[in-house]
PDB file of N, CA and C in Angstrom:
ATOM      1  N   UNK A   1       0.838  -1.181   0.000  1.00  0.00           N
ATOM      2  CA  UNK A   1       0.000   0.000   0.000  1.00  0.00           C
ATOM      3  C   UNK A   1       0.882   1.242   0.000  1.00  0.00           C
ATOM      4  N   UNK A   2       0.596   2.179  -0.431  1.00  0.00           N
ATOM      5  CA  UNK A   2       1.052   3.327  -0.215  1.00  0.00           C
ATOM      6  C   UNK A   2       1.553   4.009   0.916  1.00  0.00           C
ATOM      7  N   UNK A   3       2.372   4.124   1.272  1.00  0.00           N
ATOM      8  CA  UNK A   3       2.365   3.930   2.548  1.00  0.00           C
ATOM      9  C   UNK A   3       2.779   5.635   3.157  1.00  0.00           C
ATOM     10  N   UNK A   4       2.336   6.690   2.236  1.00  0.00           N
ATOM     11  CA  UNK A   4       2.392   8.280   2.511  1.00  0.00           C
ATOM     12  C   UNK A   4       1.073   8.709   3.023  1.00  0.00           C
ATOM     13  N   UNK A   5      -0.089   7.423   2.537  1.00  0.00           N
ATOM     14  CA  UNK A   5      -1.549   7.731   3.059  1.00  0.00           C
ATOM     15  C   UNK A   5      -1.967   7.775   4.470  1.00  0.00           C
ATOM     16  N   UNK A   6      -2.322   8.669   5.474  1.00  0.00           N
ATOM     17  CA  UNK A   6      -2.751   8.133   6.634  1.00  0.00           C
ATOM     18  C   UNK A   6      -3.567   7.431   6.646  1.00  0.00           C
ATOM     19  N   UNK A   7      -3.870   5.765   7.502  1.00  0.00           N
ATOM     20  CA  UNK A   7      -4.857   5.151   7.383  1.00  0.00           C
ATOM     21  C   UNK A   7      -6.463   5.484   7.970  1.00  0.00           C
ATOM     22  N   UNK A   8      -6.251   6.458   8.744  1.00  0.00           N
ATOM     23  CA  UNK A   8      -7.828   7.523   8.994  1.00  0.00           C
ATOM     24  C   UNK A   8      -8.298   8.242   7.758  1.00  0.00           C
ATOM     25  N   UNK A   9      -7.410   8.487   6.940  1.00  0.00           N
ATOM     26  CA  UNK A   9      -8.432   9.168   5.611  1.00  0.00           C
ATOM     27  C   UNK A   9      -8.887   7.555   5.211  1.00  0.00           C
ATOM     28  N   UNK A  10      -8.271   6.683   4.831  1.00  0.00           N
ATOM     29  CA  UNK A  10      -9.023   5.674   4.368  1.00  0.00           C
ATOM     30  C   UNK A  10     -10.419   5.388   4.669  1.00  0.00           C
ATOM     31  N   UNK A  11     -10.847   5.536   5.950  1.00  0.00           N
ATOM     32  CA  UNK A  11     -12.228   5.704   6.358  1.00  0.00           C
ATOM     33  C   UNK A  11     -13.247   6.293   5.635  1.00  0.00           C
ATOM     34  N   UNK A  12     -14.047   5.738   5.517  1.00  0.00           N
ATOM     35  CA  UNK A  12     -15.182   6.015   4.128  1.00  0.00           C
ATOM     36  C   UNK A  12     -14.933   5.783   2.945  1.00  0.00           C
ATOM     37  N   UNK A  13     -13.818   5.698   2.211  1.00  0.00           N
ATOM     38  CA  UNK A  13     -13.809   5.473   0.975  1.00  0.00           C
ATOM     39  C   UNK A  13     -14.378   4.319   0.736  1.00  0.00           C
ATOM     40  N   UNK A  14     -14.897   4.344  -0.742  1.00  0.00           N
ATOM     41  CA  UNK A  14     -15.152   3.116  -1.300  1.00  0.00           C
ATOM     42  C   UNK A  14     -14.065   2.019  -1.539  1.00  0.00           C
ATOM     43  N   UNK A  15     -14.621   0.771  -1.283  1.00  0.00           N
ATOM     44  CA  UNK A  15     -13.868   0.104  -2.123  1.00  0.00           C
ATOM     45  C   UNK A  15     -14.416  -0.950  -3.294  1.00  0.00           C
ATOM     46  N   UNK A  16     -13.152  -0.999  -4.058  1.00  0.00           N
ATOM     47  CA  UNK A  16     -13.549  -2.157  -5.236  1.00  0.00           C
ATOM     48  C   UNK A  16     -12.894  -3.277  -5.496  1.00  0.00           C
ATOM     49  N   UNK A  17     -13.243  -4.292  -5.725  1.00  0.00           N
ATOM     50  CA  UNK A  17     -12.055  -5.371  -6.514  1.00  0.00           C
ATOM     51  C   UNK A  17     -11.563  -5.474  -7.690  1.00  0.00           C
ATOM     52  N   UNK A  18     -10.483  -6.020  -8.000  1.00  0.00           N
ATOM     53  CA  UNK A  18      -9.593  -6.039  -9.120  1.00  0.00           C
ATOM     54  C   UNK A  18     -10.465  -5.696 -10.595  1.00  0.00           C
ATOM     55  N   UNK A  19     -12.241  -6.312 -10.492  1.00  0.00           N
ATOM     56  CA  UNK A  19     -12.749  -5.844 -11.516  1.00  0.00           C
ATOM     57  C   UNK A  19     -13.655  -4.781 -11.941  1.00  0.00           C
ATOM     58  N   UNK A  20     -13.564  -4.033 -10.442  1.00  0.00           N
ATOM     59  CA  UNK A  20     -14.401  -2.818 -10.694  1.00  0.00           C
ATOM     60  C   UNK A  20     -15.645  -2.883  -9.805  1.00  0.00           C
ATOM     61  N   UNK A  21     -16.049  -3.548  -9.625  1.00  0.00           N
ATOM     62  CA  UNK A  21     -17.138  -3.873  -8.266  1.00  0.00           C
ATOM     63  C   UNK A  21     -16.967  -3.598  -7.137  1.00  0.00           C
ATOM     64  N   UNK A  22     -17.982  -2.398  -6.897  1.00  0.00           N
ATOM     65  CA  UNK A  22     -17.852  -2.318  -5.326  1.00  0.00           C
ATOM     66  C   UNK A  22     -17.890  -3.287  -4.284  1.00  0.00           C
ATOM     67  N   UNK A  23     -17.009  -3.299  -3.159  1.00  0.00           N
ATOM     68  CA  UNK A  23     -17.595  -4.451  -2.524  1.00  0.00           C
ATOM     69  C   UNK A  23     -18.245  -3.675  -1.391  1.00  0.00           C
ATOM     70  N   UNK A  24     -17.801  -2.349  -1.161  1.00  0.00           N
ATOM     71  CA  UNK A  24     -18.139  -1.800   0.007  1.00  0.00           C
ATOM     72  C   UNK A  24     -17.414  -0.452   0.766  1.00  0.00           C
ATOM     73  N   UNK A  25     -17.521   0.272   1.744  1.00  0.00           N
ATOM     74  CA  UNK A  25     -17.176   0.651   2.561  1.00  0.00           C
ATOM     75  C   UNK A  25     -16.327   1.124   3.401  1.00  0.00           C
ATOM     76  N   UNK A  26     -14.807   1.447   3.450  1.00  0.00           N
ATOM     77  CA  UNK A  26     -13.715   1.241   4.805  1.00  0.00           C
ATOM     78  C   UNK A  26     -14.728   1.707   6.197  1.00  0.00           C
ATOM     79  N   UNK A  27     -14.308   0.691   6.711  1.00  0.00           N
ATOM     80  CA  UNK A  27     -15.468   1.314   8.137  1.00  0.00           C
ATOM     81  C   UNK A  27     -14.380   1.556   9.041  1.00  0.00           C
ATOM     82  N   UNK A  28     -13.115   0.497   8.916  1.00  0.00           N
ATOM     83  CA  UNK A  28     -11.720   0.267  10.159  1.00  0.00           C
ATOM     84  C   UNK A  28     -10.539   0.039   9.217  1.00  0.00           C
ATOM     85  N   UNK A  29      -9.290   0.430  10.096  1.00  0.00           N
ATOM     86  CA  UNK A  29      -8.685   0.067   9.929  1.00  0.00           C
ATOM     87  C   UNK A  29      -8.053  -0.216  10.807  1.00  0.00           C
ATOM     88  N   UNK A  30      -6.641  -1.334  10.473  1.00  0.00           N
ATOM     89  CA  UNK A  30      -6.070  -2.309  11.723  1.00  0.00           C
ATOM     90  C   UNK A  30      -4.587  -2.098  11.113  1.00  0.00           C
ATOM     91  N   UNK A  31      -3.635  -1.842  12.379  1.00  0.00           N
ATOM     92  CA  UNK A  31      -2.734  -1.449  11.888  1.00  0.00           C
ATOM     93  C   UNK A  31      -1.778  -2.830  12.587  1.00  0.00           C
ATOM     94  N   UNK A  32      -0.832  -3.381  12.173  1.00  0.00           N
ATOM     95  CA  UNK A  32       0.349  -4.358  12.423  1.00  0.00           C
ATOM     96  C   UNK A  32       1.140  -3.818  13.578  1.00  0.00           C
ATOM     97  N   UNK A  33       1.047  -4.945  14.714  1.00  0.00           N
ATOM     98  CA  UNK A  33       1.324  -4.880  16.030  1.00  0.00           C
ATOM     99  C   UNK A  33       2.755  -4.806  16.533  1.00  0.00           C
ATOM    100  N   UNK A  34       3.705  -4.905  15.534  1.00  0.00           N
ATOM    101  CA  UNK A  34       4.842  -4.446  15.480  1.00  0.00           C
ATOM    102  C   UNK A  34       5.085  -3.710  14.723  1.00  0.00           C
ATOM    103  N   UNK A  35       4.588  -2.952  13.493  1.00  0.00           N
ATOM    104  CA  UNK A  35       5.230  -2.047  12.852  1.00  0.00           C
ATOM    105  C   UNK A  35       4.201  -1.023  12.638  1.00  0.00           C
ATOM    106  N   UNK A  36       3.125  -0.564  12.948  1.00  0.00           N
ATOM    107  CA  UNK A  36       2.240  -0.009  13.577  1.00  0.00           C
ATOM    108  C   UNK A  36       1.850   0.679  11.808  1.00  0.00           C
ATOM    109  N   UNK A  37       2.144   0.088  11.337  1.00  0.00           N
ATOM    110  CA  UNK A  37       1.338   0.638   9.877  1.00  0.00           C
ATOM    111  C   UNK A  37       0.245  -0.341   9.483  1.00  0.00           C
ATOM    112  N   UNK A  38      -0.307   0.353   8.512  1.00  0.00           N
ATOM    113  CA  UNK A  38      -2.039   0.047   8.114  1.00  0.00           C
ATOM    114  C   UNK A  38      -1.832  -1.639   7.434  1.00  0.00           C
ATOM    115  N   UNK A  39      -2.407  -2.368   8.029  1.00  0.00           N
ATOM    116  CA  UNK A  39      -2.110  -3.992   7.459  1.00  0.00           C
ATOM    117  C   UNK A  39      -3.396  -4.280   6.910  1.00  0.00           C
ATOM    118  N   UNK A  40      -4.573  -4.557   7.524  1.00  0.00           N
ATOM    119  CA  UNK A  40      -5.920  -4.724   7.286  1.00  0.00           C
ATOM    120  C   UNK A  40      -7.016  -3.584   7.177  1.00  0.00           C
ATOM    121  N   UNK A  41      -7.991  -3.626   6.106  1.00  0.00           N
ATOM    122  CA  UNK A  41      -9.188  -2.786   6.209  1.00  0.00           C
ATOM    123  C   UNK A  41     -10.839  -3.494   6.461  1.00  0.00           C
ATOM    124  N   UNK A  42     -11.566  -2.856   7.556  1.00  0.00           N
ATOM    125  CA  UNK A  42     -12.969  -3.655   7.669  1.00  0.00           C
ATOM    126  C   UNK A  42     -13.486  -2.875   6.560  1.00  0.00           C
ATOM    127  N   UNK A  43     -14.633  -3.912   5.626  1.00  0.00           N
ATOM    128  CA  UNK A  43     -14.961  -2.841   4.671  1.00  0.00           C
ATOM    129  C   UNK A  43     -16.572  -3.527   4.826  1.00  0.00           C
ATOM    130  N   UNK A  44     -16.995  -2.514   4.665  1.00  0.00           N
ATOM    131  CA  UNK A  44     -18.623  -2.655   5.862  1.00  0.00           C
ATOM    132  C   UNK A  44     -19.084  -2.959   4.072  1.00  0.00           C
ATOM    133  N   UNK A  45     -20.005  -4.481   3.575  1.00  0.00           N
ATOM    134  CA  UNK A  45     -20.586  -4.319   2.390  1.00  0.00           C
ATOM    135  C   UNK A  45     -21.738  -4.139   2.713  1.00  0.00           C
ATOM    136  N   UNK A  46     -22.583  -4.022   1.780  1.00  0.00           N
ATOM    137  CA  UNK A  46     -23.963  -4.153   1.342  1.00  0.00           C
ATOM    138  C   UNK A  46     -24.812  -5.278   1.462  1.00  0.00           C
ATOM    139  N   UNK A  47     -23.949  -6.364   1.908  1.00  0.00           N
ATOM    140  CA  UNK A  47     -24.377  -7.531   2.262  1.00  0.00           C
ATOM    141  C   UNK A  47     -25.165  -7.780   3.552  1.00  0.00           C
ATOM    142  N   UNK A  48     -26.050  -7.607   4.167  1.00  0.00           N
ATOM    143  CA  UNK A  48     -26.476  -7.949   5.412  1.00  0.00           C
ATOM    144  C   UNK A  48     -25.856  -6.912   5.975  1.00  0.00           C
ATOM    145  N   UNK A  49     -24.723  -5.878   5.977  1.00  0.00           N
ATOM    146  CA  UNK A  49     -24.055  -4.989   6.110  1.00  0.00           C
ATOM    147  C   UNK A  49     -22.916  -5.764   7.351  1.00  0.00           C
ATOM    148  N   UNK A  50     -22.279  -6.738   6.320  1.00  0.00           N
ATOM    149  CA  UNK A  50     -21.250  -7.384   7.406  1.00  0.00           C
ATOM    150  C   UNK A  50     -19.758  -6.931   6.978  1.00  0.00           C
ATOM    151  N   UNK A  51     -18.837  -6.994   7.774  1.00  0.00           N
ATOM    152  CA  UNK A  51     -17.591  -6.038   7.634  1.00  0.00           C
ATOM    153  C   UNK A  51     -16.602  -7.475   7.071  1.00  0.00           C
ATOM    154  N   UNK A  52     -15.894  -7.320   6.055  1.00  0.00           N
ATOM    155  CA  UNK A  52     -14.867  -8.099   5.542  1.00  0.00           C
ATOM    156  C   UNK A  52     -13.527  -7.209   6.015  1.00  0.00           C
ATOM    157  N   UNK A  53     -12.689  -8.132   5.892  1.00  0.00           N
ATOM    158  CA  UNK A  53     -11.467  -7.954   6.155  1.00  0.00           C
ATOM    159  C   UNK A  53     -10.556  -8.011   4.566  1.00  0.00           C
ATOM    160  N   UNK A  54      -9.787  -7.052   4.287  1.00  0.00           N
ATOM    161  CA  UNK A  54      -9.030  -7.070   3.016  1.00  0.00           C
ATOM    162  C   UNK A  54      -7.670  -6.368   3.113  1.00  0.00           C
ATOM    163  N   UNK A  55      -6.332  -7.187   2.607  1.00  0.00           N
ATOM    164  CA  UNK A  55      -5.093  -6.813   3.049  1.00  0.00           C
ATOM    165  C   UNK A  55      -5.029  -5.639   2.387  1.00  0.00           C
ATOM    166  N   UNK A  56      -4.303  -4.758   3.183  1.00  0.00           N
ATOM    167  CA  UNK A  56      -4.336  -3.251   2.573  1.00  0.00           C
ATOM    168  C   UNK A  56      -2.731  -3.400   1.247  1.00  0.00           C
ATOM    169  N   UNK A  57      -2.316  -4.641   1.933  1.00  0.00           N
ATOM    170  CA  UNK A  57      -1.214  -4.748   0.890  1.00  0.00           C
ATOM    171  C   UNK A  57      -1.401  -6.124   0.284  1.00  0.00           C
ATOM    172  N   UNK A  58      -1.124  -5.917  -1.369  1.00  0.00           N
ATOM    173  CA  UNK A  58      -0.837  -5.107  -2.427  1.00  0.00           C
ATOM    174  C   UNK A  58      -2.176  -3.938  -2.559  1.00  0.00           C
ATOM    175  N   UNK A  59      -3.205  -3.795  -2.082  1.00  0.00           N
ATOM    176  CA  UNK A  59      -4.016  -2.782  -2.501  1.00  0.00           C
ATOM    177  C   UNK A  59      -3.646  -1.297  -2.512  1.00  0.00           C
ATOM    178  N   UNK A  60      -4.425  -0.562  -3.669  1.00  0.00           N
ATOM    179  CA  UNK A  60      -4.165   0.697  -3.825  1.00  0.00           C
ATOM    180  C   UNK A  60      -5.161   1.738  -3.298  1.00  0.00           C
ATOM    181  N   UNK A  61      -4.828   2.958  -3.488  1.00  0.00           N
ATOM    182  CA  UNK A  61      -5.878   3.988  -3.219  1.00  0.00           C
ATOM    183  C   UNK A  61      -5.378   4.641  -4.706  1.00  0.00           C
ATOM    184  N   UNK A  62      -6.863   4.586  -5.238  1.00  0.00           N
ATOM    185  CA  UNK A  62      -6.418   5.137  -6.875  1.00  0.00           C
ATOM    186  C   UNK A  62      -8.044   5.710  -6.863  1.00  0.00           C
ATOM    187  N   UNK A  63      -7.804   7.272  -7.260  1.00  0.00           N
ATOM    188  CA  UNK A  63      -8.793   8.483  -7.522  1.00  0.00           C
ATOM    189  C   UNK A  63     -10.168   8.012  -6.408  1.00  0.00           C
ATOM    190  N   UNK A  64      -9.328   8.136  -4.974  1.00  0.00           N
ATOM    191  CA  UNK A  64      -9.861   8.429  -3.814  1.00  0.00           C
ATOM    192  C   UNK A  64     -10.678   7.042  -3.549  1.00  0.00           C
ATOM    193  N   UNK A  65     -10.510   6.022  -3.895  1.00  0.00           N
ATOM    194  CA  UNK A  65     -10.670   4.564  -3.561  1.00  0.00           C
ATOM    195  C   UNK A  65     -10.080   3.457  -3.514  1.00  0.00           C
ATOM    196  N   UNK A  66     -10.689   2.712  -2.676  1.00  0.00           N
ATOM    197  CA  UNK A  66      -9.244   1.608  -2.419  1.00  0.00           C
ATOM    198  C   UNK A  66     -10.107   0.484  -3.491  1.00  0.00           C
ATOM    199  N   UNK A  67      -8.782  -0.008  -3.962  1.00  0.00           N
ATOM    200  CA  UNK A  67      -8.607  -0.801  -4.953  1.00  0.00           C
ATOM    201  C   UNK A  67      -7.770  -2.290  -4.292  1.00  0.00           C
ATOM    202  N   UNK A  68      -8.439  -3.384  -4.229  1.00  0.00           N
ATOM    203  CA  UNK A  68      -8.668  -4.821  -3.680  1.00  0.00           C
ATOM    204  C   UNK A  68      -8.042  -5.636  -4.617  1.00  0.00           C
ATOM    205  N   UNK A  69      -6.926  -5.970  -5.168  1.00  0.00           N
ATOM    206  CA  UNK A  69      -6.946  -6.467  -6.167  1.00  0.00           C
ATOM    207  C   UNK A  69      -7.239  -8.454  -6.203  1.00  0.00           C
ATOM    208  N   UNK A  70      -8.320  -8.350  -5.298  1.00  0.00           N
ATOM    209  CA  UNK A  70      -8.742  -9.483  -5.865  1.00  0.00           C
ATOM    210  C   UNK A  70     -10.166 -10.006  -6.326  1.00  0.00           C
ATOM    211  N   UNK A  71     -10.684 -11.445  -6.424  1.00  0.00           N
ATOM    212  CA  UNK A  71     -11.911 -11.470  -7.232  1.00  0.00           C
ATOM    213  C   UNK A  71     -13.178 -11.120  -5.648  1.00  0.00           C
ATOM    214  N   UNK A  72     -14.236 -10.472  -5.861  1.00  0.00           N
ATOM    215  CA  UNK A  72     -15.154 -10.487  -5.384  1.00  0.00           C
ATOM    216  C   UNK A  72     -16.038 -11.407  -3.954  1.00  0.00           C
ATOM    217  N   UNK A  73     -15.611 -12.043  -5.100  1.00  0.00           N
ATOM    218  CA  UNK A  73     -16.186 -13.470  -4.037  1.00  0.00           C
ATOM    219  C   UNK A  73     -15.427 -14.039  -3.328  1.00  0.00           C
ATOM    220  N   UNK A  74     -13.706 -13.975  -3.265  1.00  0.00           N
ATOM    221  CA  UNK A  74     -12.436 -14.219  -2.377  1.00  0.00           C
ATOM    222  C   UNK A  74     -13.096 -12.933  -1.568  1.00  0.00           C
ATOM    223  N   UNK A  75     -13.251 -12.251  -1.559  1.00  0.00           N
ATOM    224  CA  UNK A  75     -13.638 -11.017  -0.418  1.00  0.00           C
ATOM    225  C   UNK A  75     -14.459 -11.579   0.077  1.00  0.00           C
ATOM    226  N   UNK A  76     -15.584 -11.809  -0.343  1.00  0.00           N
ATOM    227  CA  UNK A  76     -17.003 -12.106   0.487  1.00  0.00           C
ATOM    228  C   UNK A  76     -16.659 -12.844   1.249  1.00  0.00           C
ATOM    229  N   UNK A  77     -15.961 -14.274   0.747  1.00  0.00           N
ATOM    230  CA  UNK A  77     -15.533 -15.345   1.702  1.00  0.00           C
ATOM    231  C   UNK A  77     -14.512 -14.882   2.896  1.00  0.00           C
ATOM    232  N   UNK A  78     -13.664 -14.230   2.823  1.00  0.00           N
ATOM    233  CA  UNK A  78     -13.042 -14.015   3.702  1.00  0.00           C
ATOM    234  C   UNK A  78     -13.885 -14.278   5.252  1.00  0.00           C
ATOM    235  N   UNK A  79     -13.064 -14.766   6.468  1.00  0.00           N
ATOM    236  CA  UNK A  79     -13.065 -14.891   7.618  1.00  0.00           C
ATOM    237  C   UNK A  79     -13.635 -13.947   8.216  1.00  0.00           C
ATOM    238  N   UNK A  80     -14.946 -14.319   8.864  1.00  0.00           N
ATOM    239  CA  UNK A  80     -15.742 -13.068   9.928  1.00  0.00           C
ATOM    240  C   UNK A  80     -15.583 -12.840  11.369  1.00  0.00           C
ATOM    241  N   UNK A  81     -14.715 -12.186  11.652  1.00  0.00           N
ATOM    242  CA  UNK A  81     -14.237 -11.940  12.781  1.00  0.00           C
ATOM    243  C   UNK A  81     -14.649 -10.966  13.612  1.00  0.00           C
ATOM    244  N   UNK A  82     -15.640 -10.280  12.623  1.00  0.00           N
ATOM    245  CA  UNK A  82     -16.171  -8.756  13.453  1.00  0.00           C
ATOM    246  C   UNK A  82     -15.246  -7.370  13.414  1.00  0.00           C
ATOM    247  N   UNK A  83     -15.563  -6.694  13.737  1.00  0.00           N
ATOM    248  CA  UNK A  83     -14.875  -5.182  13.802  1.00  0.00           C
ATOM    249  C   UNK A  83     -14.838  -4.757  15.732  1.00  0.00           C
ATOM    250  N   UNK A  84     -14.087  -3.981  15.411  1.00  0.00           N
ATOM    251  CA  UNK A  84     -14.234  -3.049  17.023  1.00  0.00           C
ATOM    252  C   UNK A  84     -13.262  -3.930  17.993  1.00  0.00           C
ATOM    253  N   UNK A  85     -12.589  -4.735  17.778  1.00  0.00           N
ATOM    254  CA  UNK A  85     -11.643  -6.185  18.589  1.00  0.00           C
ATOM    255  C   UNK A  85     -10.486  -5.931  17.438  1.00  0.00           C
ATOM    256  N   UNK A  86      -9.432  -6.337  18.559  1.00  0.00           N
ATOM    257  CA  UNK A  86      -8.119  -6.563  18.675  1.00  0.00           C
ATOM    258  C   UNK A  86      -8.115  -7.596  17.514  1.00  0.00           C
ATOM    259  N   UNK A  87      -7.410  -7.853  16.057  1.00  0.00           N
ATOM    260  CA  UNK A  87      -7.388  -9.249  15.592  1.00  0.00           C
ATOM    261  C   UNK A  87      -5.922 -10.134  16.218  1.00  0.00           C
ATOM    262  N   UNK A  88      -6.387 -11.280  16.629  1.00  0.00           N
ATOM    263  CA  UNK A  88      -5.431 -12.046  17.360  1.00  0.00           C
ATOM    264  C   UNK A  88      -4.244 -12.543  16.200  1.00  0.00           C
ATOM    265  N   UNK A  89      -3.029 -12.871  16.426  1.00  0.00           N
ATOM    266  CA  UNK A  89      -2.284 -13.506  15.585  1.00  0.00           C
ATOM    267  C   UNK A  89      -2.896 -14.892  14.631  1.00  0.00           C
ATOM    268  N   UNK A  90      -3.530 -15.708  15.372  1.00  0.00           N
ATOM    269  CA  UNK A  90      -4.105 -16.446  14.858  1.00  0.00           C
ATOM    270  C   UNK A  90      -5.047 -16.357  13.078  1.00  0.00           C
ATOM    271  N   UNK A  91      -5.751 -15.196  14.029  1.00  0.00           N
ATOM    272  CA  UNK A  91      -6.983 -14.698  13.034  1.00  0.00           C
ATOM    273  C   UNK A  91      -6.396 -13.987  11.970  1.00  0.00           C
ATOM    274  N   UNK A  92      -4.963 -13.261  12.026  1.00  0.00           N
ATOM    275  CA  UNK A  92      -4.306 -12.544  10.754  1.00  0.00           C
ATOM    276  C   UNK A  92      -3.764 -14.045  10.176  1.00  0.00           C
ATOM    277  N   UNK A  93      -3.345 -14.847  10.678  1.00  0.00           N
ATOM    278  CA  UNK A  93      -2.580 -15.956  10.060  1.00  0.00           C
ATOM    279  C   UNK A  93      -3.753 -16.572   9.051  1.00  0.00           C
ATOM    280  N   UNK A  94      -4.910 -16.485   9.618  1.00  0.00           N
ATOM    281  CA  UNK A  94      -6.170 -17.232   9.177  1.00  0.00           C
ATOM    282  C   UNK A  94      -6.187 -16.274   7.543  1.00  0.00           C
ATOM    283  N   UNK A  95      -6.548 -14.484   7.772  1.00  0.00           N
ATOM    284  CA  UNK A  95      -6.623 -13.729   6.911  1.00  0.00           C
ATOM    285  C   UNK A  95      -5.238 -14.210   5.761  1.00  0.00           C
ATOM    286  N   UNK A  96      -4.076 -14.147   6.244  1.00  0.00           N
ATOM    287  CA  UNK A  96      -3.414 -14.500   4.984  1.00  0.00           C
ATOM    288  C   UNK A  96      -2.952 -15.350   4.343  1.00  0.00           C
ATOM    289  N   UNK A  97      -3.514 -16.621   4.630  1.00  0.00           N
ATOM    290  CA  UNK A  97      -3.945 -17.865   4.143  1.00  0.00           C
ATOM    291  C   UNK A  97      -4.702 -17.943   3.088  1.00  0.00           C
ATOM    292  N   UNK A  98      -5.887 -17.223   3.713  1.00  0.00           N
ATOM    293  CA  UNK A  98      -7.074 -17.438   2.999  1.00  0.00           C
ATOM    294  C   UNK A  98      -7.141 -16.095   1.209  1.00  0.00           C
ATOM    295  N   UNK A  99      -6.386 -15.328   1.631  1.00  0.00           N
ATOM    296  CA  UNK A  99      -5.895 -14.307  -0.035  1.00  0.00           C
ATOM    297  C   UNK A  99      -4.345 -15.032  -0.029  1.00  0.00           C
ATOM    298  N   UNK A 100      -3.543 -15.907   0.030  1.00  0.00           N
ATOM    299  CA  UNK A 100      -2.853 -16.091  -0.628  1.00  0.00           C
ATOM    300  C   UNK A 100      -1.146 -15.771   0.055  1.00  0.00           C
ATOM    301  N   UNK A 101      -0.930 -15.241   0.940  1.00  0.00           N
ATOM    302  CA  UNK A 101      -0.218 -14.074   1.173  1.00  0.00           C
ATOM    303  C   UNK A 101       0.775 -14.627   1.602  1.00  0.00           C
ATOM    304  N   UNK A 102       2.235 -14.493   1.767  1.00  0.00           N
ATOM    305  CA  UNK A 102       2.868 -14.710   2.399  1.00  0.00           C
ATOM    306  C   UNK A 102       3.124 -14.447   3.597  1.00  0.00           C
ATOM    307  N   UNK A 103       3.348 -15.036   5.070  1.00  0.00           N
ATOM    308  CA  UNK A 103       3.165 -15.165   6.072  1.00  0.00           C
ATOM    309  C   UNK A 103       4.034 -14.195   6.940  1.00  0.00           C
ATOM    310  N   UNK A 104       5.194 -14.050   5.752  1.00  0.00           N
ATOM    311  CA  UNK A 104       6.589 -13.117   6.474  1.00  0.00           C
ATOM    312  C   UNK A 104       6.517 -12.112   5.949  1.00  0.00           C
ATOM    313  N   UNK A 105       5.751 -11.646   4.990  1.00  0.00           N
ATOM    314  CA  UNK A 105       6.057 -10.470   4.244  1.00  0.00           C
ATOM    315  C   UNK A 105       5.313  -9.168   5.121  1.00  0.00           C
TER     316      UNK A 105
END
């Protein structure tokens, strides 16, 4: 991610996935417990209005929205853990499993 952005403007923007579809919302963001920069975003959808979790990295902020670069439905599925709570090591290990991610990066 960009990493000149403060992660409080991220709040409210839209977001989309890799094909242009909104999925939703930034409602939170969660910043990495040792390096205190922006790792995860809750992005509140339209769905039942439940909050997904989406790695802020590789994603962009391009003409004032964050950009997900993955498919739709890898979002939806993602792990429901809720908003407003601490995410445990576990539950990030769970998150970057489940998009692909490397564990050390």
């Amino acid at each position: 991610m960009q990493t000149d952005i403060d992660p409080r403007t991220l709040i409210g923007r839209k977001a989309f996935d890799r094909e242009g579809a909104k999925i939703g919302t930034v409602d939170e963001v969660y910043l990495d417990d040792a390096t205190g920069e922006p790792e995860w975003a809750a992005v509140r959808t339209g769905l039942f209005s439940r909050d997904v979790f989406v790695p802020l990295e590789p994603s962009e902020v391009v003409d004032d929205t964050l950009r997900v670069p993955y498919d739709r439905a890898l979002i939806k599925d993602a792990p429901d853990f809720g908003v407003g709570r601490h995410l445990s090591p576990e539950q990030e290990l769970q998150l970057y499993h489940h998009y692909g991610l490397d564990v050390t990066g």
